[in-house]
N, C-alpha and C. Protein backbone atom coordinates (compact mmCIF):
# COMPACT_ATOMS: atom_id res chain seq x y z
N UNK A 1 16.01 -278.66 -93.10
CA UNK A 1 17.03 -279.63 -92.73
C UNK A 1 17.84 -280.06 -93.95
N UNK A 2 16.99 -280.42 -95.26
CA UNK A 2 17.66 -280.29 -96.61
C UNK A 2 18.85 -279.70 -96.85
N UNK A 3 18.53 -278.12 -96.86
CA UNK A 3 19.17 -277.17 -97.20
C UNK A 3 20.65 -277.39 -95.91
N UNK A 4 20.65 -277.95 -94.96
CA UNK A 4 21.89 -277.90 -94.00
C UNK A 4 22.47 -278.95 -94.14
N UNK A 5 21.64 -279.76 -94.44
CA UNK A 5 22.69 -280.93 -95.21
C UNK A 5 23.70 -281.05 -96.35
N UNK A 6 23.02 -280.01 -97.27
CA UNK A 6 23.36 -279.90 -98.31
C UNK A 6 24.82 -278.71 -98.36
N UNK A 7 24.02 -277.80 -97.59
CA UNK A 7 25.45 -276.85 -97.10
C UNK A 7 26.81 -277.52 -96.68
N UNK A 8 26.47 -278.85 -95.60
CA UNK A 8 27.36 -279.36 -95.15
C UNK A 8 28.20 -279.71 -95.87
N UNK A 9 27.28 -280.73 -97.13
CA UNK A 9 27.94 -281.45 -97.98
C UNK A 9 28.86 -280.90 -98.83
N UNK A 10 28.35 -279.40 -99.55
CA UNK A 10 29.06 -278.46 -100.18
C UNK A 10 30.62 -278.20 -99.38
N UNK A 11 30.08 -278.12 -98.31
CA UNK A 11 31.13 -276.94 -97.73
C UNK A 11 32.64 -277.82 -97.40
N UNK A 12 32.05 -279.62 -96.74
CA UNK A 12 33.07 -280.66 -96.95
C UNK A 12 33.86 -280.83 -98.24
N UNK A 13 32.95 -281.31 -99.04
CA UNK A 13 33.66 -281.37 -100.52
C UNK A 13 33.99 -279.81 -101.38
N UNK A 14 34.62 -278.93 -100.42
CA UNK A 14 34.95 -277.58 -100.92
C UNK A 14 34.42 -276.67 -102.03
N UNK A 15 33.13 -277.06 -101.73
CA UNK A 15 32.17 -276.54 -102.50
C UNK A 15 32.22 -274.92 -103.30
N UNK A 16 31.73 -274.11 -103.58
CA UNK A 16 31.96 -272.54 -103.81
C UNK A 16 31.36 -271.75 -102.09
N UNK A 17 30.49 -272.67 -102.00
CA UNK A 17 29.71 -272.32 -100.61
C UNK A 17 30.79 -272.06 -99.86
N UNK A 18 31.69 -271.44 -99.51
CA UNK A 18 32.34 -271.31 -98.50
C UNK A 18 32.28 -270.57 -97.22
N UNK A 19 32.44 -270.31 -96.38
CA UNK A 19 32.15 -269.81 -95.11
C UNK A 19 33.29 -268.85 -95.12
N UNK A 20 32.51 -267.47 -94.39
CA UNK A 20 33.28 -266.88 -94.08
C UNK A 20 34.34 -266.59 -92.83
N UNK A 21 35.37 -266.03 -92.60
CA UNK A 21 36.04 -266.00 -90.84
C UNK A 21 35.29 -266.06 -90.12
N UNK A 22 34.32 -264.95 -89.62
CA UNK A 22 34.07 -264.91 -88.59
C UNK A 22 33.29 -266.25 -88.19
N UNK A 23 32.28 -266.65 -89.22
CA UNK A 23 31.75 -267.72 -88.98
C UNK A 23 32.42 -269.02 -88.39
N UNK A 24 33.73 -269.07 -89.63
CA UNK A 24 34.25 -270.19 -89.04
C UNK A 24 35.07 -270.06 -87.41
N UNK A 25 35.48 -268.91 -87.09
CA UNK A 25 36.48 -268.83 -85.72
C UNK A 25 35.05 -269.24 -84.99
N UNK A 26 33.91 -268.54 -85.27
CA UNK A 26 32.67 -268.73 -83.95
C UNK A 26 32.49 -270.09 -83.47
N UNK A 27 32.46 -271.25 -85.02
CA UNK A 27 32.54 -272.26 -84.78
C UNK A 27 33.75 -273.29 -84.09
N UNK A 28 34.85 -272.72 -84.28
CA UNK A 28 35.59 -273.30 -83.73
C UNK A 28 36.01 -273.13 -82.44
N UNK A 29 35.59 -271.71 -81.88
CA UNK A 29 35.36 -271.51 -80.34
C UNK A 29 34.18 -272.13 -79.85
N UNK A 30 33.32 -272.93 -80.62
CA UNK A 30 32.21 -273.21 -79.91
C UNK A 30 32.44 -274.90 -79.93
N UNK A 31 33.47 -275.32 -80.55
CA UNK A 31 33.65 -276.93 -80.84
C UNK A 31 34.99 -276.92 -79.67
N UNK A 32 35.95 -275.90 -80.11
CA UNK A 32 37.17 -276.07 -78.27
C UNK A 32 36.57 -275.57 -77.09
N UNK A 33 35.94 -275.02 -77.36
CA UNK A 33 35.61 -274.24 -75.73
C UNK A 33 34.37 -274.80 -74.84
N UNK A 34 33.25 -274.27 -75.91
CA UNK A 34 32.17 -274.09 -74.83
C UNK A 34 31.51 -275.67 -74.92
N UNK A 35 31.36 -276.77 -76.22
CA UNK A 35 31.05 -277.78 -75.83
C UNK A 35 31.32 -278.63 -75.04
N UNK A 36 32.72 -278.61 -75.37
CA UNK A 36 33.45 -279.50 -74.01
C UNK A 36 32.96 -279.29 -72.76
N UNK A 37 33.00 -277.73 -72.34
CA UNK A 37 32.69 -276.94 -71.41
C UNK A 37 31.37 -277.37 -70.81
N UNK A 38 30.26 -277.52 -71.63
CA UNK A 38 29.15 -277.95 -71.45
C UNK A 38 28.69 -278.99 -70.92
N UNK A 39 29.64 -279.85 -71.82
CA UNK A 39 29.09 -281.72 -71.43
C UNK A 39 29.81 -281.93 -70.10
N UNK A 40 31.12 -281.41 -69.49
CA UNK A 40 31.50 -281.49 -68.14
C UNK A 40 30.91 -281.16 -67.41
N UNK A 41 30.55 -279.89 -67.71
CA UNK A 41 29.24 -279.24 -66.78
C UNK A 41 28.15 -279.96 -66.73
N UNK A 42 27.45 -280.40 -67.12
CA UNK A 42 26.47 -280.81 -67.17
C UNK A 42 26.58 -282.73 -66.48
N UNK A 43 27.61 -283.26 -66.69
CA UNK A 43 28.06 -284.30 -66.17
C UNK A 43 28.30 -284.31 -64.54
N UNK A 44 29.25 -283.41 -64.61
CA UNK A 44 29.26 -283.04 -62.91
C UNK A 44 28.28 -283.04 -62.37
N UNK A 45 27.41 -282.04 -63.09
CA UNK A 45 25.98 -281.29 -61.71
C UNK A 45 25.05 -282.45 -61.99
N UNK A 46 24.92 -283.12 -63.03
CA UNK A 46 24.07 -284.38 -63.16
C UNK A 46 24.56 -285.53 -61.79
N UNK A 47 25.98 -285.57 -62.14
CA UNK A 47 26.30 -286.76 -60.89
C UNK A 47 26.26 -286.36 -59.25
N UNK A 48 26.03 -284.91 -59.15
CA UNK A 48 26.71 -284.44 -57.75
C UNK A 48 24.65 -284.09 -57.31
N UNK A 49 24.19 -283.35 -58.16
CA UNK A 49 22.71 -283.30 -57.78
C UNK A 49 21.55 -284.01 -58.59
N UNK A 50 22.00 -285.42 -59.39
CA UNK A 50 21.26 -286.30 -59.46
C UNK A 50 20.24 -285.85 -60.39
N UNK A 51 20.52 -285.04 -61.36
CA UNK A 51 20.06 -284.57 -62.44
C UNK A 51 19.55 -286.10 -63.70
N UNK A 52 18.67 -285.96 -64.41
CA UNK A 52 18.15 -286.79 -65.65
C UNK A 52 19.20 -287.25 -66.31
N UNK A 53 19.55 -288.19 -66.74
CA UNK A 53 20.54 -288.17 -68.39
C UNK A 53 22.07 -287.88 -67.91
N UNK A 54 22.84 -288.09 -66.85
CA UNK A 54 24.09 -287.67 -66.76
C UNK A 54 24.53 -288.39 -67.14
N UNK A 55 24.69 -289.29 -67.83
CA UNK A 55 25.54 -289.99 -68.97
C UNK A 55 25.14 -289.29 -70.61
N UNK A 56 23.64 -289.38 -70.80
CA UNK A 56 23.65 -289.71 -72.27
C UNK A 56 24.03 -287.97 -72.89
N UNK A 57 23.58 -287.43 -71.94
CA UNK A 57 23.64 -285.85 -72.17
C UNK A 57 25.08 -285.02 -72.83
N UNK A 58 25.70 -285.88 -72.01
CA UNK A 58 26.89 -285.21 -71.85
C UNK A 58 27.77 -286.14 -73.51
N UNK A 59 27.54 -287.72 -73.49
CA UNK A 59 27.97 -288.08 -74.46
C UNK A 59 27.50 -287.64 -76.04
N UNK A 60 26.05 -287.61 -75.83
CA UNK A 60 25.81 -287.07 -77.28
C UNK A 60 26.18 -285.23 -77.30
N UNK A 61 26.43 -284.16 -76.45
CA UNK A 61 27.48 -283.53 -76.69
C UNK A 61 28.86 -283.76 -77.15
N UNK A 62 29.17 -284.41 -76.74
CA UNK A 62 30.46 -285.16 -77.17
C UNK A 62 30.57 -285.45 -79.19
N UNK A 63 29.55 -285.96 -78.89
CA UNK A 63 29.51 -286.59 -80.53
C UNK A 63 29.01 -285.18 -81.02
N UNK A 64 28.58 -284.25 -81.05
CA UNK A 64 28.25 -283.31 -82.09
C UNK A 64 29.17 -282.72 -82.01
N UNK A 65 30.38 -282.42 -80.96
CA UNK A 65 31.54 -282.12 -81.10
C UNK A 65 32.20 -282.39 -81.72
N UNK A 66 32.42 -283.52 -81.91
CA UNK A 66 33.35 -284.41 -82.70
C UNK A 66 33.03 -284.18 -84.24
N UNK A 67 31.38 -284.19 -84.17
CA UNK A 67 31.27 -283.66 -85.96
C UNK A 67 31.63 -282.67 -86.46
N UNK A 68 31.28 -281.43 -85.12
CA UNK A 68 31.77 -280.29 -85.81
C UNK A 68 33.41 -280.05 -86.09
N UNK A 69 34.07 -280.65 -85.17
CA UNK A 69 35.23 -280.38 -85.26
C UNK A 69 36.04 -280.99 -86.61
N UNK A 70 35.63 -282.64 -87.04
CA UNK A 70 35.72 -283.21 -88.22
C UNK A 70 34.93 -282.32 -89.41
N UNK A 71 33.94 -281.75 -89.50
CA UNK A 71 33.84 -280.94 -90.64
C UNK A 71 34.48 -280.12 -90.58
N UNK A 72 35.30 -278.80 -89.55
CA UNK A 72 35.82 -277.57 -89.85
C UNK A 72 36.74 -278.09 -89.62
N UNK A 73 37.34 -279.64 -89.93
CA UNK A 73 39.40 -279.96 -89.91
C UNK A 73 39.09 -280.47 -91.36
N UNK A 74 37.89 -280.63 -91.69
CA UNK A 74 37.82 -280.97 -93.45
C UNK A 74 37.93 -279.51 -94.21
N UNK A 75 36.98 -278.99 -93.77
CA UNK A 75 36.43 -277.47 -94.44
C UNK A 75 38.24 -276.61 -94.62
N UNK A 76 38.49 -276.69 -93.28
CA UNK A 76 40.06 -276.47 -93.05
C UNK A 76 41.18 -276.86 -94.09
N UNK A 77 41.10 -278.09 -94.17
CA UNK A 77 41.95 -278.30 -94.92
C UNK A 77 42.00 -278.13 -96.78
N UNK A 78 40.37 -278.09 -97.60
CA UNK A 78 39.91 -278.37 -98.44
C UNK A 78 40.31 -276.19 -98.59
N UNK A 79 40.50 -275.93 -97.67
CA UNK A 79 40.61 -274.23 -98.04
C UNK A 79 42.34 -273.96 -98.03
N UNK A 80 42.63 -274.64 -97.08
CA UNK A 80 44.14 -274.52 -97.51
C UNK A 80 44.65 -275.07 -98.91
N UNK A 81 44.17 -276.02 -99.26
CA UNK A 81 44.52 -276.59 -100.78
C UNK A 81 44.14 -276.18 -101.28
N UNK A 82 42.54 -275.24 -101.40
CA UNK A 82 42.45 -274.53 -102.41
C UNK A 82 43.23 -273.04 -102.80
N UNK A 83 43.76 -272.83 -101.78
CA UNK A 83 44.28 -271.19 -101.40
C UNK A 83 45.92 -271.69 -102.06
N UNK A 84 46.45 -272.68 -102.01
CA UNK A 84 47.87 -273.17 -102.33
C UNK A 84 47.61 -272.72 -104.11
N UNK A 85 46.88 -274.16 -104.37
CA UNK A 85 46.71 -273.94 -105.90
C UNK A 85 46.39 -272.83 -106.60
């Protein structure tokens, strides 16, 4: 868990650690697409067949979304400034 924290931290503050394409597009199809995708899903069929957790489920998807998407609009941007200079 160390070590992914630490990646994180690197990779925010534009560390050398950088990530490569494919990695990053995977992640960013997985922060537009399929999370969103998920927590609706999972919201719906929670409210319609009375499933466990159809609130909290779907919100804390939400929030790891939101992180990932705030680290790869940091990671994002910390690579465009470095690629300028």
């Amino acid at each position: 868990m160390l070590k992914i924290k630490y990646s994180i931290v690197k990779l925010v503050n534009g560390g050398i650690d950088m990530m490569n394409n494919k990695v990053y597009d995977i992640l960013k199809w997985v922060a537009l697409i399929v999370l969103p995708a998920v927590a609706v899903l999972y919201g719906t069929l929670a409210n319609i067949w009375g499933l466990p957790f159809g609130e909290q489920i779907p919100d804390t998807i939400t929030a790891v979304d939101l992180f990932l998407g705030v680290v790869l609009g940091v990671s994002n941007a910390n690579y465009h400034k470095t690629s300028v200079n």
